[in-house]
PDB file of N, CA and C in Angstrom:
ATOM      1  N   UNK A   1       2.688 -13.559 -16.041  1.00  0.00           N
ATOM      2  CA  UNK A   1       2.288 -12.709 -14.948  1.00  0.00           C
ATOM      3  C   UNK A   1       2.693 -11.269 -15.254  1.00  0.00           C
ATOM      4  N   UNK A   2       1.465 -10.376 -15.534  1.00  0.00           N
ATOM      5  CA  UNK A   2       2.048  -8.820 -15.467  1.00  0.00           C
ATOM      6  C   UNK A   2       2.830  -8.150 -14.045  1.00  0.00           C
ATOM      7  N   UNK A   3       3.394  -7.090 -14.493  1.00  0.00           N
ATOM      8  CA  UNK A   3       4.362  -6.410 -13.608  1.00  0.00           C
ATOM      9  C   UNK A   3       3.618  -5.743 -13.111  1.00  0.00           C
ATOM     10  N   UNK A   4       3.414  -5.192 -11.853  1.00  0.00           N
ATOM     11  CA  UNK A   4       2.402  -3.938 -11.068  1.00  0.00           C
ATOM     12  C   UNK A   4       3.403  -2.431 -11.637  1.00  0.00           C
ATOM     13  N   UNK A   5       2.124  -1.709 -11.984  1.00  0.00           N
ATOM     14  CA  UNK A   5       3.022  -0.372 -12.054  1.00  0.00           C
ATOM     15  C   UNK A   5       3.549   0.618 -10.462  1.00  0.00           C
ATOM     16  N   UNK A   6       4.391   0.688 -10.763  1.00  0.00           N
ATOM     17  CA  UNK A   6       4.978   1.126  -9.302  1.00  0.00           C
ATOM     18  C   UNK A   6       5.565   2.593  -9.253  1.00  0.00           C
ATOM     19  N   UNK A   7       5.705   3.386  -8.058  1.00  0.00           N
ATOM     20  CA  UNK A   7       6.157   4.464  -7.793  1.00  0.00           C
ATOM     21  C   UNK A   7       7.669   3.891  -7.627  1.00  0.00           C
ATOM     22  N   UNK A   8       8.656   4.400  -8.285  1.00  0.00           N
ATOM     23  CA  UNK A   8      10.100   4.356  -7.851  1.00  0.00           C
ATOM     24  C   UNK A   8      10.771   5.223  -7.264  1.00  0.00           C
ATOM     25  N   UNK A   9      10.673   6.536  -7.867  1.00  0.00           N
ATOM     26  CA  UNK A   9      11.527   7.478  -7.621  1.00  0.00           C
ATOM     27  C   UNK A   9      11.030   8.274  -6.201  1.00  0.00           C
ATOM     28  N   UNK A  10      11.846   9.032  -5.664  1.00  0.00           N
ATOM     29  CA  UNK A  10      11.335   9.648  -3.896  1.00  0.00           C
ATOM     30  C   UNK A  10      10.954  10.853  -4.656  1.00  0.00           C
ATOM     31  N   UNK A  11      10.247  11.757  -5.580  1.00  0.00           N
ATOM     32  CA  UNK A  11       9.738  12.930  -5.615  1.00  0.00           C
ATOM     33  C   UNK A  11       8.301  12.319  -6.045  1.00  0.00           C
ATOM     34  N   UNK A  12       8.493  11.212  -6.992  1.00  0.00           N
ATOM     35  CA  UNK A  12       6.763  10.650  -6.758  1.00  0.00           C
ATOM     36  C   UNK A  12       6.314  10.168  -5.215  1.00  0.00           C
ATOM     37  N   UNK A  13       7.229   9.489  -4.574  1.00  0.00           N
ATOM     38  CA  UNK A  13       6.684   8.897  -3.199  1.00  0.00           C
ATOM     39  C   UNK A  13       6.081  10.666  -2.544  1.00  0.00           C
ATOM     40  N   UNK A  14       7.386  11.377  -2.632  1.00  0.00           N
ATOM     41  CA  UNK A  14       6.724  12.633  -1.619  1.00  0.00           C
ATOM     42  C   UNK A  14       5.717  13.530  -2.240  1.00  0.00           C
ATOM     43  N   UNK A  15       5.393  13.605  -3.351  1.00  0.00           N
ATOM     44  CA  UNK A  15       4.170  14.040  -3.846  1.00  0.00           C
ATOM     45  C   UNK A  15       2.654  13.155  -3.400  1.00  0.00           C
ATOM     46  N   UNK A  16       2.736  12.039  -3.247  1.00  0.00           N
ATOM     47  CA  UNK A  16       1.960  11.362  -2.673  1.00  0.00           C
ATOM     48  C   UNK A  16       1.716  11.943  -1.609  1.00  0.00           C
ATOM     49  N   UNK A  17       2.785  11.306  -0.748  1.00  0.00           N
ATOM     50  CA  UNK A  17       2.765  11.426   0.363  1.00  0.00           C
ATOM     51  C   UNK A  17       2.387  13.433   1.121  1.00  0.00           C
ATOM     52  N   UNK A  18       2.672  13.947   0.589  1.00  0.00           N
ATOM     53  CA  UNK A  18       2.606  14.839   1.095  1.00  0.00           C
ATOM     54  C   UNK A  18       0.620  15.662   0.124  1.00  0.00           C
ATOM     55  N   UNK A  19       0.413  15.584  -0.925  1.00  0.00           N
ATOM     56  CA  UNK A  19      -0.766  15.709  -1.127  1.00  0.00           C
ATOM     57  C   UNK A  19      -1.961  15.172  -1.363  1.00  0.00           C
ATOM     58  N   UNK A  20      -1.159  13.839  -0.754  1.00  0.00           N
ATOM     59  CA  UNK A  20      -2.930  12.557  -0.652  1.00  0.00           C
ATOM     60  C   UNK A  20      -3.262  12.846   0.705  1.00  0.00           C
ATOM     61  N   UNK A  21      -4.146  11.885   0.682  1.00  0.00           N
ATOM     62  CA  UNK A  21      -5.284  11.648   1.587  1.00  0.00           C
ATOM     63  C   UNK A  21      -4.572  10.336   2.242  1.00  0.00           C
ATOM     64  N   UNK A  22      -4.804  10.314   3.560  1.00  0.00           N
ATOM     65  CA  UNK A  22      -3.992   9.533   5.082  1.00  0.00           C
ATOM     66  C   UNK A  22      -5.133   8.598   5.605  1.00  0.00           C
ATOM     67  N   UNK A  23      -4.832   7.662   5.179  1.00  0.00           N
ATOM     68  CA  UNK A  23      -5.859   6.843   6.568  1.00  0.00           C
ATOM     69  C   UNK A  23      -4.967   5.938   7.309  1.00  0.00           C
ATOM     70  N   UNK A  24      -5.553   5.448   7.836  1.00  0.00           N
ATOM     71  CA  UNK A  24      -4.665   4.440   9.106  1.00  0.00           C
ATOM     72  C   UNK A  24      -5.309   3.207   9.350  1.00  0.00           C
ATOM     73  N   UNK A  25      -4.267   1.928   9.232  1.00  0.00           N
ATOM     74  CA  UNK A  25      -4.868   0.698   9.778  1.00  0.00           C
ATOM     75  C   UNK A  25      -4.406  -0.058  10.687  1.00  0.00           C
ATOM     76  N   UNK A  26      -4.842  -1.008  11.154  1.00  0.00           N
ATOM     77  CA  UNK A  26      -3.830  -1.845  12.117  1.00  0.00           C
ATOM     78  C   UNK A  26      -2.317  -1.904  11.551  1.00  0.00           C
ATOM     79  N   UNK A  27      -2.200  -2.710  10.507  1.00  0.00           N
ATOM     80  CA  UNK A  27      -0.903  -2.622  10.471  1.00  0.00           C
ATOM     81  C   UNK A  27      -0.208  -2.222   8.934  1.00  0.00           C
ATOM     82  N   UNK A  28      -1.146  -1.638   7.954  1.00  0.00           N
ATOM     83  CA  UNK A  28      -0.660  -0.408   7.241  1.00  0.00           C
ATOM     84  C   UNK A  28      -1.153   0.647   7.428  1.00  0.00           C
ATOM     85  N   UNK A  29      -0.834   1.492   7.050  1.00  0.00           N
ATOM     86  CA  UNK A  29      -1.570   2.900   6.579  1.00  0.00           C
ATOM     87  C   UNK A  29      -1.584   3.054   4.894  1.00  0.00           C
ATOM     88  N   UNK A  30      -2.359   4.239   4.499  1.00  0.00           N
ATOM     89  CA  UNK A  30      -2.241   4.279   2.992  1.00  0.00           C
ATOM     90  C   UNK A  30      -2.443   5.413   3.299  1.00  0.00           C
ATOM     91  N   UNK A  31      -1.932   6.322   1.501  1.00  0.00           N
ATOM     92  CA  UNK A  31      -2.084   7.618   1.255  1.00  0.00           C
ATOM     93  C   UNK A  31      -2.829   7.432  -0.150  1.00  0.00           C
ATOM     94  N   UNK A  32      -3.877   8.103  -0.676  1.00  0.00           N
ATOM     95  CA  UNK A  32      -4.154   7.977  -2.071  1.00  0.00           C
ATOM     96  C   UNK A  32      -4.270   9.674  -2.596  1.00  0.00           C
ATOM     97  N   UNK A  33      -3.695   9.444  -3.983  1.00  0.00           N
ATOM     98  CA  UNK A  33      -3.557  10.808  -4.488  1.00  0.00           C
ATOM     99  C   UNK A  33      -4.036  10.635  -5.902  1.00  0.00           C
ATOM    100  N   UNK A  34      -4.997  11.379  -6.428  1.00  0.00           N
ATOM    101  CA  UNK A  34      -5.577  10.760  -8.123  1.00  0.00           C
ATOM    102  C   UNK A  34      -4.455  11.632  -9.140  1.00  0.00           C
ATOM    103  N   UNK A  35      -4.150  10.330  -9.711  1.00  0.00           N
ATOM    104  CA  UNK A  35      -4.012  11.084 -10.362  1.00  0.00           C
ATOM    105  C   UNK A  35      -4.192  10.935 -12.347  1.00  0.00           C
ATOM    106  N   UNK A  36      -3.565  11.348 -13.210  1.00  0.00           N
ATOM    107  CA  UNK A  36      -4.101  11.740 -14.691  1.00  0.00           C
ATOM    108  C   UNK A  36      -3.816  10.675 -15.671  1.00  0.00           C
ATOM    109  N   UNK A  37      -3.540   9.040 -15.000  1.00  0.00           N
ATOM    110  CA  UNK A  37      -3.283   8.110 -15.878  1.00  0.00           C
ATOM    111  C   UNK A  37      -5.087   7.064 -16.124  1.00  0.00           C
ATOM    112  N   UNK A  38      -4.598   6.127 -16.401  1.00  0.00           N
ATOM    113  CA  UNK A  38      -6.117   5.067 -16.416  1.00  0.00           C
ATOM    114  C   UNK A  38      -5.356   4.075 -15.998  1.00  0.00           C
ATOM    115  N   UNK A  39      -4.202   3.525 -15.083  1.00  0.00           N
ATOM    116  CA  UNK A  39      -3.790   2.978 -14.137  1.00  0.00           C
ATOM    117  C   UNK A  39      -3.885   3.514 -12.480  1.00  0.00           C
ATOM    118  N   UNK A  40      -3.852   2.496 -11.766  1.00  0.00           N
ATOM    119  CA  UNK A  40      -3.441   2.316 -10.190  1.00  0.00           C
ATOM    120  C   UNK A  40      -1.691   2.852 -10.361  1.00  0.00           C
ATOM    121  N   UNK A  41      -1.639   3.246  -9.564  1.00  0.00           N
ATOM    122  CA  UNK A  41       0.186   3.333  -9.373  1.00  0.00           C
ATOM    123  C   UNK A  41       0.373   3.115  -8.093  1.00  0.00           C
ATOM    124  N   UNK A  42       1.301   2.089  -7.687  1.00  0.00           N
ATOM    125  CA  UNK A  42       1.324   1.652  -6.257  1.00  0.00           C
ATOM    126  C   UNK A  42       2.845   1.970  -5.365  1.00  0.00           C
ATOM    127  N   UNK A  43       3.125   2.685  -4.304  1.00  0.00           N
ATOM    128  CA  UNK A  43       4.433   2.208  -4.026  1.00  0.00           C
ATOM    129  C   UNK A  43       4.056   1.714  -2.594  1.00  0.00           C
ATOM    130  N   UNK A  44       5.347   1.103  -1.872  1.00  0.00           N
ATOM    131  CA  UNK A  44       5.175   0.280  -0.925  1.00  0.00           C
ATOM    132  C   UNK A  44       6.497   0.574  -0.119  1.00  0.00           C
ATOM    133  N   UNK A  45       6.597   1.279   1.421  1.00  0.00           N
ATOM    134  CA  UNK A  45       7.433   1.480   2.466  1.00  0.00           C
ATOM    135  C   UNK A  45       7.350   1.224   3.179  1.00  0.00           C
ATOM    136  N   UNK A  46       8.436   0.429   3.614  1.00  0.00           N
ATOM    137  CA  UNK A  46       9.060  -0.228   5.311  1.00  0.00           C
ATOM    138  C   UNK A  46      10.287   0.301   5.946  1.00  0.00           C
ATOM    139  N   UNK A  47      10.130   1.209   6.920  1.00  0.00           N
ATOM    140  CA  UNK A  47      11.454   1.328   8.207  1.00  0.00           C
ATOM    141  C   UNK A  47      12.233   0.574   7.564  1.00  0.00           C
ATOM    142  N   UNK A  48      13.370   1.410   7.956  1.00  0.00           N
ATOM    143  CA  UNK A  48      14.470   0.304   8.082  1.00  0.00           C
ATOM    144  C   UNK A  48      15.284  -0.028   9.599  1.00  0.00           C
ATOM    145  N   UNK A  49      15.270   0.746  10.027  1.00  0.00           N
ATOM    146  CA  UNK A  49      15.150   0.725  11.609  1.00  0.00           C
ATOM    147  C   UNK A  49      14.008  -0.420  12.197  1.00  0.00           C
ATOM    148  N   UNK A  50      14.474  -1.161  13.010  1.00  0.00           N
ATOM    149  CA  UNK A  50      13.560  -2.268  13.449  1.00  0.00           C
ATOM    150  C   UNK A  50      13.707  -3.833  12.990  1.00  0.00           C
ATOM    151  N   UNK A  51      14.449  -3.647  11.875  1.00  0.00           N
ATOM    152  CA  UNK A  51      13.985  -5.160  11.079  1.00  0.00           C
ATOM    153  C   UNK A  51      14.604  -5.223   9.956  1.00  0.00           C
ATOM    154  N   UNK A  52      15.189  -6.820   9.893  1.00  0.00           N
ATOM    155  CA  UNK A  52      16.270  -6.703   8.817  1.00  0.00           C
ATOM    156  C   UNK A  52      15.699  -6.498   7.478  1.00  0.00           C
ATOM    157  N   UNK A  53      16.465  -7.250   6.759  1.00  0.00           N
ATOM    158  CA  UNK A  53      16.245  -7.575   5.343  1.00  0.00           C
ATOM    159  C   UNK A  53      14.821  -8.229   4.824  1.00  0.00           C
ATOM    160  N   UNK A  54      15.546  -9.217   5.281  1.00  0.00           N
ATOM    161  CA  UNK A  54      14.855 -10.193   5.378  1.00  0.00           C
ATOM    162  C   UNK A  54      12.806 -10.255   5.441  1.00  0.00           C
ATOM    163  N   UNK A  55      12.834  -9.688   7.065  1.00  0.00           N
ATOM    164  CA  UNK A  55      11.195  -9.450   7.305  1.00  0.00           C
ATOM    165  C   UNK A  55      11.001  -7.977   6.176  1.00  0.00           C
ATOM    166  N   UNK A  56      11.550  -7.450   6.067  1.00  0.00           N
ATOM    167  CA  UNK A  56      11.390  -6.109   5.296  1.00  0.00           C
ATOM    168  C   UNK A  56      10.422  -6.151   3.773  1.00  0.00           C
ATOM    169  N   UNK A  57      11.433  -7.241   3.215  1.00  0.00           N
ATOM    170  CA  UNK A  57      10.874  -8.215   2.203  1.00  0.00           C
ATOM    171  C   UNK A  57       9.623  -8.890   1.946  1.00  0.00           C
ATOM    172  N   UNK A  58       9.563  -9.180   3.662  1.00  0.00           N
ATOM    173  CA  UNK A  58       8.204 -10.377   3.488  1.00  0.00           C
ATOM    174  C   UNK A  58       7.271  -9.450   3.847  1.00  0.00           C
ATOM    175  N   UNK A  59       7.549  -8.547   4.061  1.00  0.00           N
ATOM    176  CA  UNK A  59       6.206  -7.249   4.140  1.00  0.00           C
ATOM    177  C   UNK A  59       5.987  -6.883   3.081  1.00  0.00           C
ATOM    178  N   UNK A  60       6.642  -6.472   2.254  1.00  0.00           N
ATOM    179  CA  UNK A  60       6.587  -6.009   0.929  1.00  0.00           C
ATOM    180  C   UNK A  60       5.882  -7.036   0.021  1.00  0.00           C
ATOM    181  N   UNK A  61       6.428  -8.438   0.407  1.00  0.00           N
ATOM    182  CA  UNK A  61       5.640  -9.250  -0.439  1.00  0.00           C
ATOM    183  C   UNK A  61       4.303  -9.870  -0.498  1.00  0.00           C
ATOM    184  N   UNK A  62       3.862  -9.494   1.319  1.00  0.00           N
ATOM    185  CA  UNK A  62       2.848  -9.306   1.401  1.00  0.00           C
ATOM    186  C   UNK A  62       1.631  -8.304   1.430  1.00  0.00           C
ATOM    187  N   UNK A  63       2.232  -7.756   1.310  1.00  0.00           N
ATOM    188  CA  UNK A  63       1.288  -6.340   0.886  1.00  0.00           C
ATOM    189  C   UNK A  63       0.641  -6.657  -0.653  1.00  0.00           C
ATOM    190  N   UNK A  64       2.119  -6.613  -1.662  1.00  0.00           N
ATOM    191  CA  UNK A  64       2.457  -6.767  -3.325  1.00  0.00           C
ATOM    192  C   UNK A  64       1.326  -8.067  -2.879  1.00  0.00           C
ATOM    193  N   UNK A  65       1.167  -9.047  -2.654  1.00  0.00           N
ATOM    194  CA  UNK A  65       0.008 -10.367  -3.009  1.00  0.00           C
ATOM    195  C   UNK A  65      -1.247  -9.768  -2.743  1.00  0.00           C
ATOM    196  N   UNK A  66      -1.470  -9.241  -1.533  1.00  0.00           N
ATOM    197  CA  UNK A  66      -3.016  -8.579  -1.064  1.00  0.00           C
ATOM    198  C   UNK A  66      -3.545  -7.253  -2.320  1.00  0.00           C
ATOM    199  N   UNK A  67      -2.555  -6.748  -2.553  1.00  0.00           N
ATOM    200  CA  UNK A  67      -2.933  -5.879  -3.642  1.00  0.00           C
ATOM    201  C   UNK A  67      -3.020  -6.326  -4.772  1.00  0.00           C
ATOM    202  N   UNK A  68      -2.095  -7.124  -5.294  1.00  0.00           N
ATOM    203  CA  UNK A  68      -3.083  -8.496  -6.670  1.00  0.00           C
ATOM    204  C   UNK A  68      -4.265  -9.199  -6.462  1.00  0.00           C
ATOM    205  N   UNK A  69      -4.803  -9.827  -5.462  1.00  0.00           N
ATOM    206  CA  UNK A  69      -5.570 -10.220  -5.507  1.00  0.00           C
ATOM    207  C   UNK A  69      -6.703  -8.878  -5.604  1.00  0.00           C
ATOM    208  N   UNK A  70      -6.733  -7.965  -5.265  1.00  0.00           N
ATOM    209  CA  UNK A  70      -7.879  -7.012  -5.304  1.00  0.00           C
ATOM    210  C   UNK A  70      -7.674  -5.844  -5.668  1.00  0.00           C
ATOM    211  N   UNK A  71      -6.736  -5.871  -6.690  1.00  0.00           N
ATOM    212  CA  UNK A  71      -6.640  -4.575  -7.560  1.00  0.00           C
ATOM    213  C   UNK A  71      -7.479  -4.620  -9.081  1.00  0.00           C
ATOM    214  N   UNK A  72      -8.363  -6.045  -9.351  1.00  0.00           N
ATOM    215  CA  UNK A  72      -9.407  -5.744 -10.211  1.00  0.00           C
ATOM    216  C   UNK A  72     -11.149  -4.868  -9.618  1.00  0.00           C
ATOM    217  N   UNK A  73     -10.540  -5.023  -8.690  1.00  0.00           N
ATOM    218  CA  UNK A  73     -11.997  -4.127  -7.869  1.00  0.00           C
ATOM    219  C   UNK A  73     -11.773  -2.807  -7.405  1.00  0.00           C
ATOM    220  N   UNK A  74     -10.761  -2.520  -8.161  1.00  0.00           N
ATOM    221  CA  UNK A  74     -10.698  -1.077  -7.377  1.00  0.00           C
ATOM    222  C   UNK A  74     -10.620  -0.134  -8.827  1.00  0.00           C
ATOM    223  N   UNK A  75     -10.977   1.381  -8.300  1.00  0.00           N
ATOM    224  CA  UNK A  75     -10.864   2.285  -9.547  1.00  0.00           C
ATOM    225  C   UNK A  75      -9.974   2.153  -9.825  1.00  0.00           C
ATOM    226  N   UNK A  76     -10.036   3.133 -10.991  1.00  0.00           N
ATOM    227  CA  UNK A  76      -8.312   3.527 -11.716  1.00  0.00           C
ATOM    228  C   UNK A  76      -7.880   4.547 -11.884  1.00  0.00           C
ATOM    229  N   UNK A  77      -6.768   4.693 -11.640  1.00  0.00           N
ATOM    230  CA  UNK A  77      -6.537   6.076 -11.944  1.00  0.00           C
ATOM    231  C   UNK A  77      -5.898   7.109 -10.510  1.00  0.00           C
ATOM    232  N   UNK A  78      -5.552   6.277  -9.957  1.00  0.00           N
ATOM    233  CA  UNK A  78      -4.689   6.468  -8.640  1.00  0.00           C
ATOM    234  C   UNK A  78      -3.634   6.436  -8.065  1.00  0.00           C
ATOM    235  N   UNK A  79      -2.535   7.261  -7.312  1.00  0.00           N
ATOM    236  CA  UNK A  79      -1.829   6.666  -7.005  1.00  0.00           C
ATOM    237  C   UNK A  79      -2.400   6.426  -5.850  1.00  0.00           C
ATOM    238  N   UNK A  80      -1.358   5.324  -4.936  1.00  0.00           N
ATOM    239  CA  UNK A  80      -1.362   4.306  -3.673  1.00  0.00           C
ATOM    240  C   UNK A  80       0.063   3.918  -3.114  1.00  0.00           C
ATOM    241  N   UNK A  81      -0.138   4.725  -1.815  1.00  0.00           N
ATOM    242  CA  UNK A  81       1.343   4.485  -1.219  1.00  0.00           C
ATOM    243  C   UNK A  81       0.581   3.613   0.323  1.00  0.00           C
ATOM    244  N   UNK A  82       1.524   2.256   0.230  1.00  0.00           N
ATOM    245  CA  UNK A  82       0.642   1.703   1.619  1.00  0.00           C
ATOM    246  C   UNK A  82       2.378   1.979   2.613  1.00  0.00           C
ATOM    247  N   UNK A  83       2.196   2.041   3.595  1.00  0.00           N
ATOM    248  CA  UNK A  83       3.369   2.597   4.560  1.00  0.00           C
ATOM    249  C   UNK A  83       2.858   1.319   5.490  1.00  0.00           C
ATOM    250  N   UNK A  84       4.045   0.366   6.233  1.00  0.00           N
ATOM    251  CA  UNK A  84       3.899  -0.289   7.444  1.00  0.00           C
ATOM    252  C   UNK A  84       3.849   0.359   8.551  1.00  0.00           C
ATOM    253  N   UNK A  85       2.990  -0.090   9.451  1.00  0.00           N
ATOM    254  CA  UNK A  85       3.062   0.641  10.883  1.00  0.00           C
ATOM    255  C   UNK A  85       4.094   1.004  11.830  1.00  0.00           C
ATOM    256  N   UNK A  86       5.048   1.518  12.000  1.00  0.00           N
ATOM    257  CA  UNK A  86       5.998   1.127  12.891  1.00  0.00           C
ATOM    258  C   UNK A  86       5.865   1.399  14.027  1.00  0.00           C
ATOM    259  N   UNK A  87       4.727   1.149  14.541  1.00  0.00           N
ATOM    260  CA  UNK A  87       4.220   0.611  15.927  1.00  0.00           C
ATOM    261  C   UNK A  87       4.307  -0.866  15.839  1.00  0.00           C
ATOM    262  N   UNK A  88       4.053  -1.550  14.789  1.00  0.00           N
ATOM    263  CA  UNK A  88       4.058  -3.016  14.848  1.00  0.00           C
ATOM    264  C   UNK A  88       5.072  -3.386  14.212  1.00  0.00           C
ATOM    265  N   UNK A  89       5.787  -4.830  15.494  1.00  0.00           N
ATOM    266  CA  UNK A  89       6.825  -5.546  14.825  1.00  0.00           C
ATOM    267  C   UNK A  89       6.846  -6.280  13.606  1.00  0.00           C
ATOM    268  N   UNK A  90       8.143  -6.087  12.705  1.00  0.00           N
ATOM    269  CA  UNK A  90       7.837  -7.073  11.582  1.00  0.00           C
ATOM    270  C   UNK A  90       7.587  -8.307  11.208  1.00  0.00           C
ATOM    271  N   UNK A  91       8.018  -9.298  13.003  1.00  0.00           N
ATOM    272  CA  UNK A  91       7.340 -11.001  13.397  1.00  0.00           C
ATOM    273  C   UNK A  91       5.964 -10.697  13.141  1.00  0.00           C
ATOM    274  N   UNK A  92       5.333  -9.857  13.297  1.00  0.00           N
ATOM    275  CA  UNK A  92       3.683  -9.909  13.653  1.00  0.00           C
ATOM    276  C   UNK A  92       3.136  -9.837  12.556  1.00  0.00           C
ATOM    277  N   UNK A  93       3.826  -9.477  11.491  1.00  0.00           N
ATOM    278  CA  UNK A  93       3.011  -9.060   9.787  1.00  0.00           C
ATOM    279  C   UNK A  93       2.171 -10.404   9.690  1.00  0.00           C
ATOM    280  N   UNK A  94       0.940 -10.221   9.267  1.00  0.00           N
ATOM    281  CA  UNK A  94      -0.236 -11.020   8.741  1.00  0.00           C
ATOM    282  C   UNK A  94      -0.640 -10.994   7.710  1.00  0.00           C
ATOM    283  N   UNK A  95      -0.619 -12.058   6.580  1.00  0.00           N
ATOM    284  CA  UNK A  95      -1.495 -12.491   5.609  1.00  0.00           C
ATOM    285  C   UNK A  95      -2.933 -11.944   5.436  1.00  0.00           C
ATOM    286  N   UNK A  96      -3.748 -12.133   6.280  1.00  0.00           N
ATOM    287  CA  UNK A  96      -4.947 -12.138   6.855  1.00  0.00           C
ATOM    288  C   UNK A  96      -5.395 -10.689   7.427  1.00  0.00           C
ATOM    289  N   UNK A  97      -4.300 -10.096   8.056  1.00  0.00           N
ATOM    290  CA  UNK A  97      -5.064  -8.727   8.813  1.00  0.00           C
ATOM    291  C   UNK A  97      -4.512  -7.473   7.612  1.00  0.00           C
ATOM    292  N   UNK A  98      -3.557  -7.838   7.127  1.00  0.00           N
ATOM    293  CA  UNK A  98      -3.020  -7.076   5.809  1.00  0.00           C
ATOM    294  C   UNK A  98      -4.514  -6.857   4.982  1.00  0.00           C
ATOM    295  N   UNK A  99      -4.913  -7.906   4.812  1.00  0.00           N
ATOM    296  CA  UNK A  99      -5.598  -8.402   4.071  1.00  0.00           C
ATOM    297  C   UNK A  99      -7.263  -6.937   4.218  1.00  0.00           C
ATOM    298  N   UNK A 100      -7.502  -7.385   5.460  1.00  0.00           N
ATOM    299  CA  UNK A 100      -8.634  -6.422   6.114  1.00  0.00           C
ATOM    300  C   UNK A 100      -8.296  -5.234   6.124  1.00  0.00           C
ATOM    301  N   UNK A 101      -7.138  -5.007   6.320  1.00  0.00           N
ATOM    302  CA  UNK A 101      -6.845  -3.500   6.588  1.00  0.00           C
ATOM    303  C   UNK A 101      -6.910  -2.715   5.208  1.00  0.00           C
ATOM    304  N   UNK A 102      -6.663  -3.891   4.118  1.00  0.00           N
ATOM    305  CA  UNK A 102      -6.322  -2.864   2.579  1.00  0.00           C
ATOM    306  C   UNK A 102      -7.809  -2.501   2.252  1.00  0.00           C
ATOM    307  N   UNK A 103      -8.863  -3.666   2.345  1.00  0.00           N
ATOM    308  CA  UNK A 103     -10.592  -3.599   2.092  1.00  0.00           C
ATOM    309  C   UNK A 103     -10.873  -2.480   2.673  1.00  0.00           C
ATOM    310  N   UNK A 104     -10.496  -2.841   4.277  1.00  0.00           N
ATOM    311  CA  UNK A 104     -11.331  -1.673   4.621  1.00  0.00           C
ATOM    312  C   UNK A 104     -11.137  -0.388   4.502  1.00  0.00           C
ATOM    313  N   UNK A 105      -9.746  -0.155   4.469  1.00  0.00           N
ATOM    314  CA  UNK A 105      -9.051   1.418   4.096  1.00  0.00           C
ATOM    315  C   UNK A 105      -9.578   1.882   2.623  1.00  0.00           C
ATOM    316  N   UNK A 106      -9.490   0.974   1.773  1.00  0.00           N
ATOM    317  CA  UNK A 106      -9.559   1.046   0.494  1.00  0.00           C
ATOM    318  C   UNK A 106     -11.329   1.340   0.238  1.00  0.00           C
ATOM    319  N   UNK A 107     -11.524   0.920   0.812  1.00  0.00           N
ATOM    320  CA  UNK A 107     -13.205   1.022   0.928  1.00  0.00           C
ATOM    321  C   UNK A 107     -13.476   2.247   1.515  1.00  0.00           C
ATOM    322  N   UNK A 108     -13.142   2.858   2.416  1.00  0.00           N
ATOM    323  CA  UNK A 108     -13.157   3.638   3.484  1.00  0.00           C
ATOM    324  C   UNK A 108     -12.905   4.983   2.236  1.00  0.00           C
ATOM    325  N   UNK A 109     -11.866   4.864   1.510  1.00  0.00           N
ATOM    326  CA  UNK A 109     -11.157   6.341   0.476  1.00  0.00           C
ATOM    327  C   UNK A 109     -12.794   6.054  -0.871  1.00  0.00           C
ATOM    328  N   UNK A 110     -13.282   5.136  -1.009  1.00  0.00           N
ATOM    329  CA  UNK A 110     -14.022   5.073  -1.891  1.00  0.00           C
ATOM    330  C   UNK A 110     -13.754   4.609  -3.126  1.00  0.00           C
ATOM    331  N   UNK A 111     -12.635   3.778  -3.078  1.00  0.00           N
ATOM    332  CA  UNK A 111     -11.964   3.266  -4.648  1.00  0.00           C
ATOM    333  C   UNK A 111     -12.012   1.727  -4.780  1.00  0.00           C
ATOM    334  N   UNK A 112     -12.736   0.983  -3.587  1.00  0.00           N
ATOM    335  CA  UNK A 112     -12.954   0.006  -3.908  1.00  0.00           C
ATOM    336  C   UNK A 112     -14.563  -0.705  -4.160  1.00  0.00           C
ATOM    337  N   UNK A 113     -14.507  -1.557  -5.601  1.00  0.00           N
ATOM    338  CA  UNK A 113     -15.979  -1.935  -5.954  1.00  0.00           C
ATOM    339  C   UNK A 113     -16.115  -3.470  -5.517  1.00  0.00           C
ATOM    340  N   UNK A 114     -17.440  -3.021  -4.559  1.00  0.00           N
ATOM    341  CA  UNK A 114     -17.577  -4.392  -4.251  1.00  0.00           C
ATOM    342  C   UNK A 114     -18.567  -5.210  -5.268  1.00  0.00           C
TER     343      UNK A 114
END
């Protein structure tokens, strides 16, 4: 199983974050910012306020699965920061609406091939 390439450090997250593009979903949001590789670059943030360890995790790990399954359909050459809602509790995270929200956002910025 390959490793996802990931944003680690907080001056890549805030370069994202601060010169991508914002959309909003039920229960992520994303920022996408292009940039000069022939990879996706992905990072992934949850509050920590609200919710332990534990659910923190299982957000993360569900996000990290929804984005394997459909990161062969998408361009390249991007970064991708998906942010949890913190309007929504971390009991409520979904498999399934995760799922819709990444298509359609992802669809919505124009980087996904159907």
């Amino acid at each position: 199983m390959r490793k996802l390439n990931t944003l680690k450090k907080n001056y890549e997250f805030k370069n994202v974050l601060s010169k991508g593009k914002f959309y909003i979903g039920k229960q992520i949001s994303i920022y996408v910012l292009k940039n000069n590789k022939k990879t996706n670059v992905i990072g992934i943030a949850v509050r920590k306020k609200g919710c332990g360890a534990v659910q923190k995790n299982r957000i993360k790990r569900l996000i990290r699965e929804n984005y394997r399954l459909i990161k062969e359909n998408l361009k390249q050459g991007y970064d991708i920061v998906f942010l949890w809602n913190k309007k929504v509790e971390a009991c409520q995270a979904n498999f399934h609406i995760i799922k819709e929200d990444m298509e359609r956002l992802l669809n919505k910025v124009g980087i996904l091939n159907k």
